[in-house]
Protein backbone atom coordinates (compact mmCIF):
# COMPACT_ATOMS: atom_id res chain seq x y z
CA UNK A 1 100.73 -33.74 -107.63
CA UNK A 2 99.53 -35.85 -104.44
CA UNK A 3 95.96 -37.02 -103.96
CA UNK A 4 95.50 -34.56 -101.11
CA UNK A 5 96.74 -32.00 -103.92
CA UNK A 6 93.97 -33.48 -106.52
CA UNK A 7 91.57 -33.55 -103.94
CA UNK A 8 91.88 -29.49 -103.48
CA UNK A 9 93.12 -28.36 -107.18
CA UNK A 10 89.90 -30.58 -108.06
CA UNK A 11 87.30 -28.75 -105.63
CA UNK A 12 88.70 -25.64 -106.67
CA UNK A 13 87.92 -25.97 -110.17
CA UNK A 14 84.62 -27.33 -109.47
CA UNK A 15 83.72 -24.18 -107.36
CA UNK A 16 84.70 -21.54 -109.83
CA UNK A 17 82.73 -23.93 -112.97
CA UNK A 18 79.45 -24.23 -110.02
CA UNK A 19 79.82 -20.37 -109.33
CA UNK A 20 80.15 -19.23 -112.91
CA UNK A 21 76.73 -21.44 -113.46
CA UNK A 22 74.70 -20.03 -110.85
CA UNK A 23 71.49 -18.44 -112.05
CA UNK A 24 71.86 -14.32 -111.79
CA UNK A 25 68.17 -14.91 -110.05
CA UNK A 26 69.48 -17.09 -107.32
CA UNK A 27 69.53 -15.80 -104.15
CA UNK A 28 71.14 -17.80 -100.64
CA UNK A 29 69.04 -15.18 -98.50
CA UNK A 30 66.26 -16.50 -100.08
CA UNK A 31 66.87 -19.88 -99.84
CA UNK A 32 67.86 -19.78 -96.15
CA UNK A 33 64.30 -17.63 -95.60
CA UNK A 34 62.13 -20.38 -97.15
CA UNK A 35 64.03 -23.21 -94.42
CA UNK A 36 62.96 -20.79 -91.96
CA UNK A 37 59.83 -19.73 -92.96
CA UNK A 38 58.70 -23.05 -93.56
CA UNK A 39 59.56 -24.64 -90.72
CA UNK A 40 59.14 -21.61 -88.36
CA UNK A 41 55.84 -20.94 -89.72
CA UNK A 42 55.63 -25.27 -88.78
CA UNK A 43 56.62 -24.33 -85.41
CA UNK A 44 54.14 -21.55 -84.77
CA UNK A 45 51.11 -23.25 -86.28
CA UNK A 46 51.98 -26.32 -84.08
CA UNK A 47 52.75 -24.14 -80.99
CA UNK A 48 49.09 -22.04 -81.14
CA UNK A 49 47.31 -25.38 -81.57
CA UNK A 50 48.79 -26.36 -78.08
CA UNK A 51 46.73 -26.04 -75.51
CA UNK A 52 47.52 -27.21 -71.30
CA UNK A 53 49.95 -29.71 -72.72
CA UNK A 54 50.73 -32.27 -69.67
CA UNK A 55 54.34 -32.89 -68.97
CA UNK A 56 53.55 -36.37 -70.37
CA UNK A 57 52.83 -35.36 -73.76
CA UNK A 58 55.80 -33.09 -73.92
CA UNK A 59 58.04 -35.75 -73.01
CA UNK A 60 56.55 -39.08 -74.24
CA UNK A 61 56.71 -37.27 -77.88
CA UNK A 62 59.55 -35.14 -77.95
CA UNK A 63 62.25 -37.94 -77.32
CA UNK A 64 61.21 -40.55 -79.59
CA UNK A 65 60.21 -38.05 -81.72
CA UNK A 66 63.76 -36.74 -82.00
CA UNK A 67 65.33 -40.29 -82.07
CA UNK A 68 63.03 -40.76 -85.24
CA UNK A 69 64.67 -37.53 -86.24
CA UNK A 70 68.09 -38.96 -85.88
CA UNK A 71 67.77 -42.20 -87.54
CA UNK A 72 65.57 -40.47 -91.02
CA UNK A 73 68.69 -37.94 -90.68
CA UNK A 74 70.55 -41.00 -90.79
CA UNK A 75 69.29 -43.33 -93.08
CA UNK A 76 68.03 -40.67 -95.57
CA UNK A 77 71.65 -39.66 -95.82
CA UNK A 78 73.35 -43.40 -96.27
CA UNK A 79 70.74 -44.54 -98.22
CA UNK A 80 69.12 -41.96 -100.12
CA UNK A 81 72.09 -39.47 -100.90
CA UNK A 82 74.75 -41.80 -101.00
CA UNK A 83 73.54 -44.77 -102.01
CA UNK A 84 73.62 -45.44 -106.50
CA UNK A 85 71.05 -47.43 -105.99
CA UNK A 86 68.89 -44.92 -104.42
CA UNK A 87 65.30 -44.37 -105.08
CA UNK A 88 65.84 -40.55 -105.46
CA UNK A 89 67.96 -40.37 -108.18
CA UNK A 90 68.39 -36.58 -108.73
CA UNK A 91 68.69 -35.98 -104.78
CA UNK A 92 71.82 -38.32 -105.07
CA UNK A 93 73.55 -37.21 -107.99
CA UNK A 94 73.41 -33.55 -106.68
CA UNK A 95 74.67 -34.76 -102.99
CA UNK A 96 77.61 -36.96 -104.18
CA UNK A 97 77.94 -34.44 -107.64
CA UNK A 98 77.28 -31.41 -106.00
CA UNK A 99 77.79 -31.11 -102.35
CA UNK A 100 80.55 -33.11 -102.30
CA UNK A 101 82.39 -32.26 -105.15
CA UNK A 102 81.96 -28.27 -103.62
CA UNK A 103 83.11 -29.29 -100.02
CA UNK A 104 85.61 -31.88 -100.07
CA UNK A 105 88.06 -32.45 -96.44
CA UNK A 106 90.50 -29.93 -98.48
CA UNK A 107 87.38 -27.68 -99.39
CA UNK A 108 85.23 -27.33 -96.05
CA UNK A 109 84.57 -23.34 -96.05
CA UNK A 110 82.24 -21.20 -97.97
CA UNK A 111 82.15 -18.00 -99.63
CA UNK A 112 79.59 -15.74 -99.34
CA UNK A 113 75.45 -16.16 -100.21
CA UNK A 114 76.12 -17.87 -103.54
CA UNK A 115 78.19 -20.69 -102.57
CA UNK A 116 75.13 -21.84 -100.20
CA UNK A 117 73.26 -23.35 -103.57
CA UNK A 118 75.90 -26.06 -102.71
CA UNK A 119 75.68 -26.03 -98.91
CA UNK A 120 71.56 -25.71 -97.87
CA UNK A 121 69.70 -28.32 -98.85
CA UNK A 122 66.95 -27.77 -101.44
CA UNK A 123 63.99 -26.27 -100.45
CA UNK A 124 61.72 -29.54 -101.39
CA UNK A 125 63.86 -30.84 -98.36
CA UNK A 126 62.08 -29.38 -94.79
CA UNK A 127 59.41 -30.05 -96.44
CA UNK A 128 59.99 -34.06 -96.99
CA UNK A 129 61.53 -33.95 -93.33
CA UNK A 130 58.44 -32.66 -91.56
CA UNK A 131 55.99 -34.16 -94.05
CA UNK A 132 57.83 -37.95 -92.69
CA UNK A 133 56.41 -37.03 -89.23
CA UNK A 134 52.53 -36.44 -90.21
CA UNK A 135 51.86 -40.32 -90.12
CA UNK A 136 53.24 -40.80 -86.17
CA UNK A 137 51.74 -37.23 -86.13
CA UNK A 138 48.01 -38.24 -86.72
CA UNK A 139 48.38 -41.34 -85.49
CA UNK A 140 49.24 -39.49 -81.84
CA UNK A 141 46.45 -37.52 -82.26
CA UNK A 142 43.76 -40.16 -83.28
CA UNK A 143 45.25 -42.56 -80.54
CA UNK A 144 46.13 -40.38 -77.64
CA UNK A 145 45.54 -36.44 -77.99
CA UNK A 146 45.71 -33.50 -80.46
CA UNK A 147 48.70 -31.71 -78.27
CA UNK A 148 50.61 -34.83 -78.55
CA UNK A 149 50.41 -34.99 -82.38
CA UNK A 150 50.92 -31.38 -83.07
CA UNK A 151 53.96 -31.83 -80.58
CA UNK A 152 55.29 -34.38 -82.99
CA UNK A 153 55.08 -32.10 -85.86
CA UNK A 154 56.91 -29.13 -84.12
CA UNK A 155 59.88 -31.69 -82.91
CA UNK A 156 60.18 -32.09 -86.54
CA UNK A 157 60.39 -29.09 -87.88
CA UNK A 158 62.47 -27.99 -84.85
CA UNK A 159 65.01 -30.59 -85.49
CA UNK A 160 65.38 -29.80 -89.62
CA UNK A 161 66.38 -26.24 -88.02
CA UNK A 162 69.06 -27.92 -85.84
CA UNK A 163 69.74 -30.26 -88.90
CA UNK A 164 70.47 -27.32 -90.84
CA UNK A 165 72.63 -24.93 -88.32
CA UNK A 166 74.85 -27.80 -87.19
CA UNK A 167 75.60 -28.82 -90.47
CA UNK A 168 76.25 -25.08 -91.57
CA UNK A 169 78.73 -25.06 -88.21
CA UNK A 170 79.88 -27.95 -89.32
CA UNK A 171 81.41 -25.82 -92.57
CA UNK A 172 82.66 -22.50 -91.07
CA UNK A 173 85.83 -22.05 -89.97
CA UNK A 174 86.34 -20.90 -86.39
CA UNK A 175 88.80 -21.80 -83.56
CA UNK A 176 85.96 -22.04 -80.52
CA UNK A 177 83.15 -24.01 -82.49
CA UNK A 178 86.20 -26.94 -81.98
CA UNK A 179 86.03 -26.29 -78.51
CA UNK A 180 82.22 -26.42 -78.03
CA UNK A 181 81.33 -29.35 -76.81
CA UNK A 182 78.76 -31.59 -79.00
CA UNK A 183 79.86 -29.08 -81.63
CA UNK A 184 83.14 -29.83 -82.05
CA UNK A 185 81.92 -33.82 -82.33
CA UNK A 186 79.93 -33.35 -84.87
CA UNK A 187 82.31 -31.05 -86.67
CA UNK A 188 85.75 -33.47 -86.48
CA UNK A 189 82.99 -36.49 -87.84
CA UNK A 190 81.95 -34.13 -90.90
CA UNK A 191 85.15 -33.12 -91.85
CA UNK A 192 85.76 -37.63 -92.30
CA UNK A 193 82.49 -37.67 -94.13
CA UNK A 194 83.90 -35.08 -96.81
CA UNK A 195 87.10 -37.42 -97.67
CA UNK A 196 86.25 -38.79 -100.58
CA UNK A 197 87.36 -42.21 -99.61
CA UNK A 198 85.31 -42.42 -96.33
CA UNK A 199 81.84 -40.50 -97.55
CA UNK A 200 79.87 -43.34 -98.40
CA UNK A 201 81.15 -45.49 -95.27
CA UNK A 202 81.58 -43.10 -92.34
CA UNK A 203 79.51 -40.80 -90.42
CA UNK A 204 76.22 -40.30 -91.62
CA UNK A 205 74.62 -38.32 -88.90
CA UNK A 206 74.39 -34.36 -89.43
CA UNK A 207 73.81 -33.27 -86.20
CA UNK A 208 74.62 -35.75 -83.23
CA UNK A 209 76.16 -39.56 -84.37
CA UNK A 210 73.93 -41.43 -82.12
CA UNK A 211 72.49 -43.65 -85.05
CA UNK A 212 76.15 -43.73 -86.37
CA UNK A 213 77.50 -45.00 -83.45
CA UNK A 214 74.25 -47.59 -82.64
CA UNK A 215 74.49 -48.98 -86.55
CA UNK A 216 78.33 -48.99 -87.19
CA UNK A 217 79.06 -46.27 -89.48
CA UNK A 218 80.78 -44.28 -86.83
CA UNK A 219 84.47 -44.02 -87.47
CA UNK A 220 85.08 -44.39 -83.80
CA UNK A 221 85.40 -47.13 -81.65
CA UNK A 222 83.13 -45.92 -78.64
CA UNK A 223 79.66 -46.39 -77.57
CA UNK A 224 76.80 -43.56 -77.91
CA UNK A 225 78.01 -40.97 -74.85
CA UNK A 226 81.52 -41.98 -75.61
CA UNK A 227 80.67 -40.67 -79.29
CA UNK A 228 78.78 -37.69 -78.64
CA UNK A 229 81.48 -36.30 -76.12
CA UNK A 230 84.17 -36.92 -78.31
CA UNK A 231 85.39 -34.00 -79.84
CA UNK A 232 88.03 -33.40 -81.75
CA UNK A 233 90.09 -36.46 -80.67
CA UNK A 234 91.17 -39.30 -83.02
CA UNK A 235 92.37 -41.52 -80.53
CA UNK A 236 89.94 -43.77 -80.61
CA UNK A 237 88.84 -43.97 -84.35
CA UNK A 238 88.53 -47.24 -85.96
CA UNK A 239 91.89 -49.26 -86.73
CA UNK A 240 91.08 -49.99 -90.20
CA UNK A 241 90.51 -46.12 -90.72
CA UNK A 242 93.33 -45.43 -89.31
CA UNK A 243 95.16 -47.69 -91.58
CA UNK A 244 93.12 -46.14 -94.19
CA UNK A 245 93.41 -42.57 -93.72
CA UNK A 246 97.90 -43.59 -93.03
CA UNK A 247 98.10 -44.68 -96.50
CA UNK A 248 96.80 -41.58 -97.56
CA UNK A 249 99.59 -39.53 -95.79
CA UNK A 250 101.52 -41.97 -97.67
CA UNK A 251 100.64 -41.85 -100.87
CA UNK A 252 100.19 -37.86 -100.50
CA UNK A 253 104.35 -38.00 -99.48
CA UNK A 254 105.06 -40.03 -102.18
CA UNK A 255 103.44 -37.27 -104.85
CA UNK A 256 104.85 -34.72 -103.25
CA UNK A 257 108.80 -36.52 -103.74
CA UNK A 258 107.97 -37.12 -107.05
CA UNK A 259 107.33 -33.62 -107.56
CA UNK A 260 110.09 -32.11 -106.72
């Protein structure tokens, strides 16, 4: 058996031992209705608190706001999730012993509401995402005006929404979503992220690798447009990837000689 072999008979058998241990209470509608509830209900509150916002506000909030978005996406995931040494223990071991045990490079696609215990993130999580924007949030408001904090707050929540649907893209198997632009970016960088010898290197970023390409951890050589627009080309990836990911094909050939 070759590693790319393992990698799949291994996922496999970890899916059928995750599946038989589900709760019989667990539901994946109602998991995907608290994300939206909470941070819909985030949105509205934040949207009827608006009043006459200035184009200023809008736009002096929303972009760093999102940036901010990025780079928490970002770090939270490098350093929180797949990090040993990180301060959230439990949220680590159930990303690296979980999530990526589920969905490996083999093991991208899901099956039905019960397989998204594995692929949503935990409830506790919108909630930590739009909770890290109340500081900037009152500070906006105290320093400049209530629109422009409760703007913060629905950039937010609005992003953990985008957070969450391009990462669910990111693990459905469809022939256009690879010809989307921005999609299909963000989907060939995922697919890297869930080989097991690149997920605690390469391609942190969930939605768009702008702080993956400004910090390094972007498997490609190109600068931030040059990332985003990517798409499903390799071309430019990183030599030492490249090197990387050929001894793989390698050693996967080899097993599969010795097999027969």
């Amino acid at each position: 058996m070759n590693r790319k072999q393992e990698i799949f008979a291994r996922s496999n058998a970890f899916r059928e031992e995750y599946r038989a241990s589900t709760p019989g209470w667990y539901r994946g509608e109602v998991h995907l209705a608290f994300t939206l509830l909470f941070t819909g209900g985030v949105i509205w509150y934040c949207i009827s608190k608006i009043g006459g916002a200035s184009w200023m506000e809008w736009t002096y909030v929303v972009a760093p706001m999102f940036l901010f978005g990025n780079w928490a996406e970002w770090a939270g995931h490098r350093y929180l999730l797949h990090s040993p040494k990180s301060l959230l223990k439990p949220a680590y071991k159930r990303h690296v012993g979980t999530h990526h045990q589920f969905f490996s490079d083999q093991t991208l696609d899901y099956h039905g509401q019960r397989d998204w215990r594995a692929l949503l993130f935990p409830p506790f999580a919108p909630v930590l995402f739009v909770l890290a924007a109340l500081p900037p949030a009152l500070l906006l408001g105290l320093l400049w005006t209530a629109n422009a904090g409760y703007i913060a707050m629905l950039t937010m929540a609005a992003y953990f929404l985008m957070y969450e649907g391009l990462h669910t893209l990111s693990h459905l198997e469809h022939p256009l979503l690879d010809r989307l632009p921005l999609i299909n970016t963000v989907r060939r960088m995922h697919v890297l992220h869930h080989n097991p010898d690149f997920m605690h290197t390469r391609n942190f970023n969930l939605t768009f690798p702008i702080c993956d390409a400004l910090f390094g951890t972007s498997d490609l050589n190109k600068g931030v447009i040059g990332t985003l627009f990517n798409g499903m080309s390799n071309e430019a990836r990183k030599p030492e990837d490249q090197a990387k990911l050929a001894k793989q094909r390698v050693d996967r050939a080899i097993g599969t000689d010795a097999t027969v």
